[in-house]
PDB file of N, CA and C in Angstrom:
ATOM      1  N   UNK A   1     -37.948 113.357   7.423  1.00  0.00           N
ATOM      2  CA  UNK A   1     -37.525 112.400   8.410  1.00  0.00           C
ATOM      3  C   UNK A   1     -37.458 110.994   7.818  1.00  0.00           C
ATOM      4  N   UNK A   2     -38.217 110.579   7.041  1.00  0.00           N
ATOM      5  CA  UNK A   2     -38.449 108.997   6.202  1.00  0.00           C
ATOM      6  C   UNK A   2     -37.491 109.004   5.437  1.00  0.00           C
ATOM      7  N   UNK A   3     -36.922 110.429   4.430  1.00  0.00           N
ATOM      8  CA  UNK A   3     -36.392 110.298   3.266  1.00  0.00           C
ATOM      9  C   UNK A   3     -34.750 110.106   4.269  1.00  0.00           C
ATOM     10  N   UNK A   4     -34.656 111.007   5.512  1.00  0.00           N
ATOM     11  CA  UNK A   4     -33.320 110.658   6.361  1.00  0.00           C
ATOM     12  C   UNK A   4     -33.327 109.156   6.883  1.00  0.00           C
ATOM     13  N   UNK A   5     -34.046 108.183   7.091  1.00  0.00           N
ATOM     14  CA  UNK A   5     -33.921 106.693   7.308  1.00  0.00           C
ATOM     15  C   UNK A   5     -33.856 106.190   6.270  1.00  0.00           C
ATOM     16  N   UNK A   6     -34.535 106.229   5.196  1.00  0.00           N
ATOM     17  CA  UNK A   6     -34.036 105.724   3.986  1.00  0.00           C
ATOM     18  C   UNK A   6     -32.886 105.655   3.547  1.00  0.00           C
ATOM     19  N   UNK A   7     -32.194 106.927   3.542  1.00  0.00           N
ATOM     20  CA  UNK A   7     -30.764 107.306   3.134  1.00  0.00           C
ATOM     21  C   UNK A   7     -29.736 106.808   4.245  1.00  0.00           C
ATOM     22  N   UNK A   8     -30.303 106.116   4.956  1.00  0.00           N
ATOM     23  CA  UNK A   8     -29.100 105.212   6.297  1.00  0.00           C
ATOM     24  C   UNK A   8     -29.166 104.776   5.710  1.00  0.00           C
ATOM     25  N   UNK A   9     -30.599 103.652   5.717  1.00  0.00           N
ATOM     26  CA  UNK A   9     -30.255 102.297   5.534  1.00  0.00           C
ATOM     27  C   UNK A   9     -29.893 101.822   4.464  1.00  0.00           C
ATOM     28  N   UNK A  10     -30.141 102.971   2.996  1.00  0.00           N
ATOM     29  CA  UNK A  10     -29.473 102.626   2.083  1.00  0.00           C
ATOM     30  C   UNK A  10     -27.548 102.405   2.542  1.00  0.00           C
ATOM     31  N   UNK A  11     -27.357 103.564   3.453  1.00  0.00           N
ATOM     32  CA  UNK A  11     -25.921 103.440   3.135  1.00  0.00           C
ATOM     33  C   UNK A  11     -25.386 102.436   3.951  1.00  0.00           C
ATOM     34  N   UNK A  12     -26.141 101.771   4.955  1.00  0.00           N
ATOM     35  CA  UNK A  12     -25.702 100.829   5.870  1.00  0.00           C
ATOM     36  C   UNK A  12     -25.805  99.644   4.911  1.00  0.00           C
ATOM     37  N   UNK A  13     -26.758  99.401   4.223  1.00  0.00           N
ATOM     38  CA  UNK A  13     -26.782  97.850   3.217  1.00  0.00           C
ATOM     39  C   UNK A  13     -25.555  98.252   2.148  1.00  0.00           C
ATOM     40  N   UNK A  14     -24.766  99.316   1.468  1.00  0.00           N
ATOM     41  CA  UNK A  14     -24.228  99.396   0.575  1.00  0.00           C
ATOM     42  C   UNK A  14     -22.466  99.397   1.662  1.00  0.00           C
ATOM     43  N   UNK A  15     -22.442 100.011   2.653  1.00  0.00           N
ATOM     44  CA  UNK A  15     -21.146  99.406   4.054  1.00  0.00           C
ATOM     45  C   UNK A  15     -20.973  98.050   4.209  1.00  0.00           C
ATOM     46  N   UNK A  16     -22.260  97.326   4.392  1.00  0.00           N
ATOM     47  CA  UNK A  16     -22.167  96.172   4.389  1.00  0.00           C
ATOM     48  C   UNK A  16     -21.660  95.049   3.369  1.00  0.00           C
ATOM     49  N   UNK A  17     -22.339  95.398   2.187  1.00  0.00           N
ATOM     50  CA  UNK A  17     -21.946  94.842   1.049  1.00  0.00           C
ATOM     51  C   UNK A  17     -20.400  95.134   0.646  1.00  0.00           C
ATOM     52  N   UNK A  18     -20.241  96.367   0.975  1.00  0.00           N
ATOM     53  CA  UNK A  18     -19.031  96.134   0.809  1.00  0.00           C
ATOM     54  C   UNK A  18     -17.627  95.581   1.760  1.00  0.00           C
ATOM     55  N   UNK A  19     -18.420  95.199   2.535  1.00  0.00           N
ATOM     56  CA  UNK A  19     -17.187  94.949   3.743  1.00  0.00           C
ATOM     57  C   UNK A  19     -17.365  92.804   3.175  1.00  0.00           C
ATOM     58  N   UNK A  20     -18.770  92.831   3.093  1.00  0.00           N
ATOM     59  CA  UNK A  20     -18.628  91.355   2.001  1.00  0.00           C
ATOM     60  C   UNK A  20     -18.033  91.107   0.808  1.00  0.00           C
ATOM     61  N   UNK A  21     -17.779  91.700   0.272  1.00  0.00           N
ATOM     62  CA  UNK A  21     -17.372  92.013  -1.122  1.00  0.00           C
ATOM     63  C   UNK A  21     -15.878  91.662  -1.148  1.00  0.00           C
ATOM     64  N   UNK A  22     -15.152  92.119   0.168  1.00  0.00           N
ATOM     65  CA  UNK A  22     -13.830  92.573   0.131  1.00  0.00           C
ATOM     66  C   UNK A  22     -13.680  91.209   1.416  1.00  0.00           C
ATOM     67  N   UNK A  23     -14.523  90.855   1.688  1.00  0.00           N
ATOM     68  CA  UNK A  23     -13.595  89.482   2.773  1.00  0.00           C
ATOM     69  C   UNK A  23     -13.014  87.981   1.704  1.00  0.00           C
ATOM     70  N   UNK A  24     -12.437  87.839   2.081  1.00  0.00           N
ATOM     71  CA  UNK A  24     -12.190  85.950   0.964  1.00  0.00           C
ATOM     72  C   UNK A  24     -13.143  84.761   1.670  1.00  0.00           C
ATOM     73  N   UNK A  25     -14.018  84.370   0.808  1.00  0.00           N
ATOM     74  CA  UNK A  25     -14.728  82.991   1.618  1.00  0.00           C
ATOM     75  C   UNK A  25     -13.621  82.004   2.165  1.00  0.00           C
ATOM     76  N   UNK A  26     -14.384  81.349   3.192  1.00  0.00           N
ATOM     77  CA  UNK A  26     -14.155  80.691   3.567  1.00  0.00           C
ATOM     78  C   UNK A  26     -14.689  79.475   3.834  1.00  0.00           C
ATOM     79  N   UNK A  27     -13.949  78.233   2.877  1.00  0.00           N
ATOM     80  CA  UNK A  27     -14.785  77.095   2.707  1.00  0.00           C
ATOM     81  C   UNK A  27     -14.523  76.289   3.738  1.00  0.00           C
ATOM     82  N   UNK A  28     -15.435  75.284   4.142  1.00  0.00           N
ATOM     83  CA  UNK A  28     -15.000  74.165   5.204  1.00  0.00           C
ATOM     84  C   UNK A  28     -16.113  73.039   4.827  1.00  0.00           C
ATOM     85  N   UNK A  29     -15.581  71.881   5.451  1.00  0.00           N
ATOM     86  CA  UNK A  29     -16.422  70.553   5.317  1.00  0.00           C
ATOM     87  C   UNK A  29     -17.151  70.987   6.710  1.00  0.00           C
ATOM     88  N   UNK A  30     -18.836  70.936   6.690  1.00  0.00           N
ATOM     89  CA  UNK A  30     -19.676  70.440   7.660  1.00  0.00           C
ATOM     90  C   UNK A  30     -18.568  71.279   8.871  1.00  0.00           C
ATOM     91  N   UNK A  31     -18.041  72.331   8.520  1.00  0.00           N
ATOM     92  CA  UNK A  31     -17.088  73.019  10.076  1.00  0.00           C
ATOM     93  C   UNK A  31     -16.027  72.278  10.636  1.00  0.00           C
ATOM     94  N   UNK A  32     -15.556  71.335  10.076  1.00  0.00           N
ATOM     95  CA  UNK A  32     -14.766  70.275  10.907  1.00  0.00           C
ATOM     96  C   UNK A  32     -13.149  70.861  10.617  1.00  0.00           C
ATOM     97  N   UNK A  33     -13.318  70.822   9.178  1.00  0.00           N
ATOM     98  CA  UNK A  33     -12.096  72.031   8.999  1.00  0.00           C
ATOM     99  C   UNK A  33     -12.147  72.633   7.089  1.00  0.00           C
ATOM    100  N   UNK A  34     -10.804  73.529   7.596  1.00  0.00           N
ATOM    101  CA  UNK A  34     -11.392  74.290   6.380  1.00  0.00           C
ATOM    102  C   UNK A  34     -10.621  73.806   4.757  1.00  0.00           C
ATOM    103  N   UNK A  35     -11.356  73.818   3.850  1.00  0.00           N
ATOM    104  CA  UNK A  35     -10.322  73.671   2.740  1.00  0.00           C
ATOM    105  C   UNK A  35     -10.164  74.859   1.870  1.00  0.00           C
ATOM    106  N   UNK A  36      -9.159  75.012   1.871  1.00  0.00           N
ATOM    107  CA  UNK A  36      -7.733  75.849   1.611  1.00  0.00           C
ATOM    108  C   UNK A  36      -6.455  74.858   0.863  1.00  0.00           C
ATOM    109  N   UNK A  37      -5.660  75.720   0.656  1.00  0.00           N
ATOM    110  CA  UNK A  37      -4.495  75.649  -0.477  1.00  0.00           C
ATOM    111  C   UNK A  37      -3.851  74.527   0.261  1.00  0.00           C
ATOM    112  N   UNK A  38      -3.673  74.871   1.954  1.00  0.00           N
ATOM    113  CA  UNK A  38      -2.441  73.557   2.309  1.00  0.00           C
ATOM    114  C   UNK A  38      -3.284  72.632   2.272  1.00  0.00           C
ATOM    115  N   UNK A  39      -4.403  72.301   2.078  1.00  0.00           N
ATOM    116  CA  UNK A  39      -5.137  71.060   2.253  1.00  0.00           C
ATOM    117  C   UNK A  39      -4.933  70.155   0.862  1.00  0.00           C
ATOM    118  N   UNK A  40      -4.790  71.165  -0.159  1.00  0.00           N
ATOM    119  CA  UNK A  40      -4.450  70.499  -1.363  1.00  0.00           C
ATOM    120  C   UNK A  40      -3.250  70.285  -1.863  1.00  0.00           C
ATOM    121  N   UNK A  41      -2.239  71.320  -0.923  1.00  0.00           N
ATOM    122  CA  UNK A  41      -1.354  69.994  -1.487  1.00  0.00           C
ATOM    123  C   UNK A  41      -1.205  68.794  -0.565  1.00  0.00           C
ATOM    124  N   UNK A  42      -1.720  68.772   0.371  1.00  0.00           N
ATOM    125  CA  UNK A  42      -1.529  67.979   0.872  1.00  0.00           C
ATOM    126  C   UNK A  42      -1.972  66.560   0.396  1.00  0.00           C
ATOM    127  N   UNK A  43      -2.956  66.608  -0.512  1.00  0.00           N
ATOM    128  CA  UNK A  43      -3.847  65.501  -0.835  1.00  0.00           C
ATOM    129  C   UNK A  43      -2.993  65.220  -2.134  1.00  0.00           C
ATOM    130  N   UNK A  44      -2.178  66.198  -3.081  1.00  0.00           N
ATOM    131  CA  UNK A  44      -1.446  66.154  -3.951  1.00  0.00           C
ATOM    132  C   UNK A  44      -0.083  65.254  -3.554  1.00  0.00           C
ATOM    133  N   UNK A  45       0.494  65.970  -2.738  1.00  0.00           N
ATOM    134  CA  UNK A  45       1.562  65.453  -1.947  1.00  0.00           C
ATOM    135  C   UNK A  45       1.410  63.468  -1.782  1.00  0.00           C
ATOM    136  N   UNK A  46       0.368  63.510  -1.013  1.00  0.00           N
ATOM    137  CA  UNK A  46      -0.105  62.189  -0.503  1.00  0.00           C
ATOM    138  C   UNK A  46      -0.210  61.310  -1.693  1.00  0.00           C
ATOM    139  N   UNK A  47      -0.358  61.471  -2.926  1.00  0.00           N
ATOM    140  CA  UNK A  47      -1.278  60.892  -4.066  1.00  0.00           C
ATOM    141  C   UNK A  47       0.139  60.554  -4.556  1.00  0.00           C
ATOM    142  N   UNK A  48       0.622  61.751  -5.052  1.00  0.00           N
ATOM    143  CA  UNK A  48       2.420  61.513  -5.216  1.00  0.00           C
ATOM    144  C   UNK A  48       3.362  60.742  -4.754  1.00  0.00           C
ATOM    145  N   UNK A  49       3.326  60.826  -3.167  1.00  0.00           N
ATOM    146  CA  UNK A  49       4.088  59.663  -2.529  1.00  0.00           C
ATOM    147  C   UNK A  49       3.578  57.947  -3.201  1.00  0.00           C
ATOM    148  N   UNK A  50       2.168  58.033  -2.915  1.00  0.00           N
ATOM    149  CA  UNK A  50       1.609  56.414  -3.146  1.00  0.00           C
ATOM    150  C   UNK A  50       1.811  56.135  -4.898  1.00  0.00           C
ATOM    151  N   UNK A  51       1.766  56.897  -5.596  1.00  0.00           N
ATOM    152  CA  UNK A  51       2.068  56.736  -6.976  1.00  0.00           C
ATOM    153  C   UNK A  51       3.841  56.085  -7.477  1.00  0.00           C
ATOM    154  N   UNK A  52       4.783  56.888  -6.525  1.00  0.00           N
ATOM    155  CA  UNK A  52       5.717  56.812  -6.716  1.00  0.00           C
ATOM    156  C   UNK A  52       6.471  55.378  -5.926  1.00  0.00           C
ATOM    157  N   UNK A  53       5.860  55.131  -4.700  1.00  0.00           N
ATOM    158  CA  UNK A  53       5.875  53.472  -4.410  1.00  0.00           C
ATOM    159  C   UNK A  53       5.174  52.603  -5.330  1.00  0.00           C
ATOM    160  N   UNK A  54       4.337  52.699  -5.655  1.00  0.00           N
ATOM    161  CA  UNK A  54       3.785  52.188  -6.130  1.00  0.00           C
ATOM    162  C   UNK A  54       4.360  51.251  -7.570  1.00  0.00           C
ATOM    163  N   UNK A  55       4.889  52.575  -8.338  1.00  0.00           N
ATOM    164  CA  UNK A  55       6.044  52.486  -9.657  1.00  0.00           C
ATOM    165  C   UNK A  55       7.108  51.793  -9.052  1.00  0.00           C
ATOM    166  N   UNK A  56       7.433  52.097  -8.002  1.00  0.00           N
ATOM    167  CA  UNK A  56       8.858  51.582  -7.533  1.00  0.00           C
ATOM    168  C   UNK A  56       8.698  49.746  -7.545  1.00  0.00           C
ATOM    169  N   UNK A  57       7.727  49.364  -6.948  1.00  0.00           N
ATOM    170  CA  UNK A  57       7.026  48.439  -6.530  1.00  0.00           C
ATOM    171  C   UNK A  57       7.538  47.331  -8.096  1.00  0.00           C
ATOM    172  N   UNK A  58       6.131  48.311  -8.586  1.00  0.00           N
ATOM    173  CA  UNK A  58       5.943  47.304 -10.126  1.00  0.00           C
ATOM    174  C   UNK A  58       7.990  47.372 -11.022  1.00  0.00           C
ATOM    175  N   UNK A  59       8.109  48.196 -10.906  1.00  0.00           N
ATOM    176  CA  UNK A  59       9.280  48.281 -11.741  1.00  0.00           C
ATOM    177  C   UNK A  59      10.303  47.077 -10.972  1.00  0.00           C
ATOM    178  N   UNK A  60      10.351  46.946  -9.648  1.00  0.00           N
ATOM    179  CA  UNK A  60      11.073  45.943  -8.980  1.00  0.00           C
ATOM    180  C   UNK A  60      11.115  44.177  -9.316  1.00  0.00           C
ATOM    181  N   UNK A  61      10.290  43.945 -10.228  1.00  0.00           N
ATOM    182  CA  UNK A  61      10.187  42.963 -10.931  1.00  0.00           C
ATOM    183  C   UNK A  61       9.608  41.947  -9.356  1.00  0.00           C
ATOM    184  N   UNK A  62       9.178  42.029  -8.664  1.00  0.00           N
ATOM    185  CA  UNK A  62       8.570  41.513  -7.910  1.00  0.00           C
ATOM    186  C   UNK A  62       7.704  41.615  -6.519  1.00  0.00           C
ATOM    187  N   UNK A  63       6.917  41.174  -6.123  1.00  0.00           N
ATOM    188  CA  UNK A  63       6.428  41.613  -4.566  1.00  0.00           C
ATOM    189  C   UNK A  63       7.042  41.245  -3.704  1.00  0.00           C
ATOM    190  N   UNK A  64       7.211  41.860  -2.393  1.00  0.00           N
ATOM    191  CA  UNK A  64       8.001  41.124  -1.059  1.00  0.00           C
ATOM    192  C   UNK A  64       7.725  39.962  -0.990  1.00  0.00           C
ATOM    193  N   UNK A  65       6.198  39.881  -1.386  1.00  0.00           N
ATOM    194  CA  UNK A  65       6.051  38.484  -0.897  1.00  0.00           C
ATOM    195  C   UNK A  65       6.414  36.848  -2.056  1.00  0.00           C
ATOM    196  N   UNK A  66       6.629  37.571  -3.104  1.00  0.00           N
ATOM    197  CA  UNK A  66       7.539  36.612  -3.959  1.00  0.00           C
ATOM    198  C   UNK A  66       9.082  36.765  -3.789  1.00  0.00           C
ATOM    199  N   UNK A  67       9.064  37.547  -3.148  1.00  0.00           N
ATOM    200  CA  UNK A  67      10.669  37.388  -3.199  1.00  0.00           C
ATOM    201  C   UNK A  67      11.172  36.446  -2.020  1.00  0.00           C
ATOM    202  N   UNK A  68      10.038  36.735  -0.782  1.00  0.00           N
ATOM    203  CA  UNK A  68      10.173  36.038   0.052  1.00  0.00           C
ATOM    204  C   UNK A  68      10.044  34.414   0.283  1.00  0.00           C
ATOM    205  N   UNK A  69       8.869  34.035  -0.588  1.00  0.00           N
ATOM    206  CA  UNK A  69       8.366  32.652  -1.077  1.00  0.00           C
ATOM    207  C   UNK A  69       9.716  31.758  -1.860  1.00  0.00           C
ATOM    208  N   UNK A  70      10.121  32.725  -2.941  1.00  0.00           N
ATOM    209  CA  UNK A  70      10.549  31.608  -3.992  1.00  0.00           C
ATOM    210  C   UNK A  70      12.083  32.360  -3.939  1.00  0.00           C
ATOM    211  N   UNK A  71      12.493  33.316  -3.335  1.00  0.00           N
ATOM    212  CA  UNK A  71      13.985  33.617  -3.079  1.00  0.00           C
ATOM    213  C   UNK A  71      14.413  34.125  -3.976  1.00  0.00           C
ATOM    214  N   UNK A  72      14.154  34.513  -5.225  1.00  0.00           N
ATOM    215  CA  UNK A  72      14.040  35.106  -6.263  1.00  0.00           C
ATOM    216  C   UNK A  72      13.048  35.849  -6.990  1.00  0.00           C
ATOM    217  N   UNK A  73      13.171  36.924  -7.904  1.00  0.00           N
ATOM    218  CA  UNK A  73      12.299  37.471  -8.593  1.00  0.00           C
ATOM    219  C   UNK A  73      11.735  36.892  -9.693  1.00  0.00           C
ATOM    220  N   UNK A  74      10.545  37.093  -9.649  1.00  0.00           N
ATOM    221  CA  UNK A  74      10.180  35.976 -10.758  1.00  0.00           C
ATOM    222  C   UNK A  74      10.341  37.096 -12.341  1.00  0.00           C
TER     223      UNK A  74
END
Protein backbone atom coordinates (compact mmCIF):
# COMPACT_ATOMS: atom_id res chain seq x y z
CA UNK A 1 0.00 0.00 0.00
CA UNK A 2 3.07 2.68 0.83
CA UNK A 3 5.10 1.32 -2.09
CA UNK A 4 1.40 2.17 -4.27
CA UNK A 5 1.53 6.03 -2.84
CA UNK A 6 4.93 6.34 -3.44
CA UNK A 7 4.66 5.33 -7.03
CA UNK A 8 1.76 8.26 -7.47
CA UNK A 9 3.40 10.69 -6.12
CA UNK A 10 6.42 9.91 -7.81
CA UNK A 11 4.46 10.04 -11.05
CA UNK A 12 2.40 13.09 -10.15
CA UNK A 13 5.83 15.26 -9.34
CA UNK A 14 7.42 13.81 -12.70
CA UNK A 15 3.44 15.07 -14.74
CA UNK A 16 4.07 18.03 -13.18
CA UNK A 17 7.49 18.75 -14.05
CA UNK A 18 6.78 18.06 -17.09
CA UNK A 19 3.86 20.11 -17.91
CA UNK A 20 6.64 22.96 -16.43
CA UNK A 21 9.18 22.01 -18.54
CA UNK A 22 7.08 22.43 -21.68
CA UNK A 23 5.22 25.93 -20.74
CA UNK A 24 7.42 29.29 -22.00
CA UNK A 25 8.03 31.73 -18.96
CA UNK A 26 6.57 34.41 -18.64
CA UNK A 27 8.34 37.59 -17.71
CA UNK A 28 6.68 40.81 -16.41
CA UNK A 29 7.70 44.02 -14.47
CA UNK A 30 6.23 43.88 -10.74
CA UNK A 31 2.78 42.37 -12.98
CA UNK A 32 2.10 45.64 -14.55
CA UNK A 33 2.92 44.15 -17.86
CA UNK A 34 4.74 41.65 -19.56
CA UNK A 35 8.09 41.80 -21.43
CA UNK A 36 8.10 40.03 -24.53
CA UNK A 37 9.41 40.51 -28.13
CA UNK A 38 6.78 43.45 -29.04
CA UNK A 39 7.99 45.29 -26.10
CA UNK A 40 11.40 45.31 -27.60
CA UNK A 41 10.94 46.41 -30.51
CA UNK A 42 9.20 48.74 -29.42
CA UNK A 43 11.89 50.34 -27.27
CA UNK A 44 14.17 49.64 -30.47
CA UNK A 45 11.76 51.29 -32.71
CA UNK A 46 11.50 54.35 -30.24
CA UNK A 47 15.43 54.71 -29.85
CA UNK A 48 15.56 54.67 -33.77
CA UNK A 49 13.06 57.27 -34.37
CA UNK A 50 14.93 59.78 -31.67
CA UNK A 51 18.39 58.87 -33.15
CA UNK A 52 17.31 59.59 -36.57
CA UNK A 53 15.85 63.26 -35.61
CA UNK A 54 18.23 63.75 -33.87
CA UNK A 55 21.01 63.29 -36.98
CA UNK A 56 18.57 65.12 -38.97
CA UNK A 57 18.74 67.95 -36.48
CA UNK A 58 22.64 68.17 -36.21
CA UNK A 59 23.22 67.62 -39.96
CA UNK A 60 20.73 70.74 -40.59
CA UNK A 61 23.45 73.07 -39.79
CA UNK A 62 21.27 74.68 -37.24
CA UNK A 63 18.55 74.75 -34.35
CA UNK A 64 14.98 76.18 -34.86
CA UNK A 65 15.86 78.34 -32.56
CA UNK A 66 18.85 79.90 -34.48
CA UNK A 67 17.27 79.93 -37.39
CA UNK A 68 14.60 81.71 -35.86
CA UNK A 69 16.83 84.40 -33.91
CA UNK A 70 19.35 85.32 -36.59
CA UNK A 71 17.27 84.26 -39.93
CA UNK A 72 19.94 82.26 -41.04
CA UNK A 73 22.00 79.21 -40.35
CA UNK A 74 24.86 79.82 -38.66
Amino acid sequence: MAKNKSVELLNNELLDFHIMAHEEPIFTACGLFSLDNSLMFSIISQITTYLVIIFQMAKGGGTTVELAMNGKPS
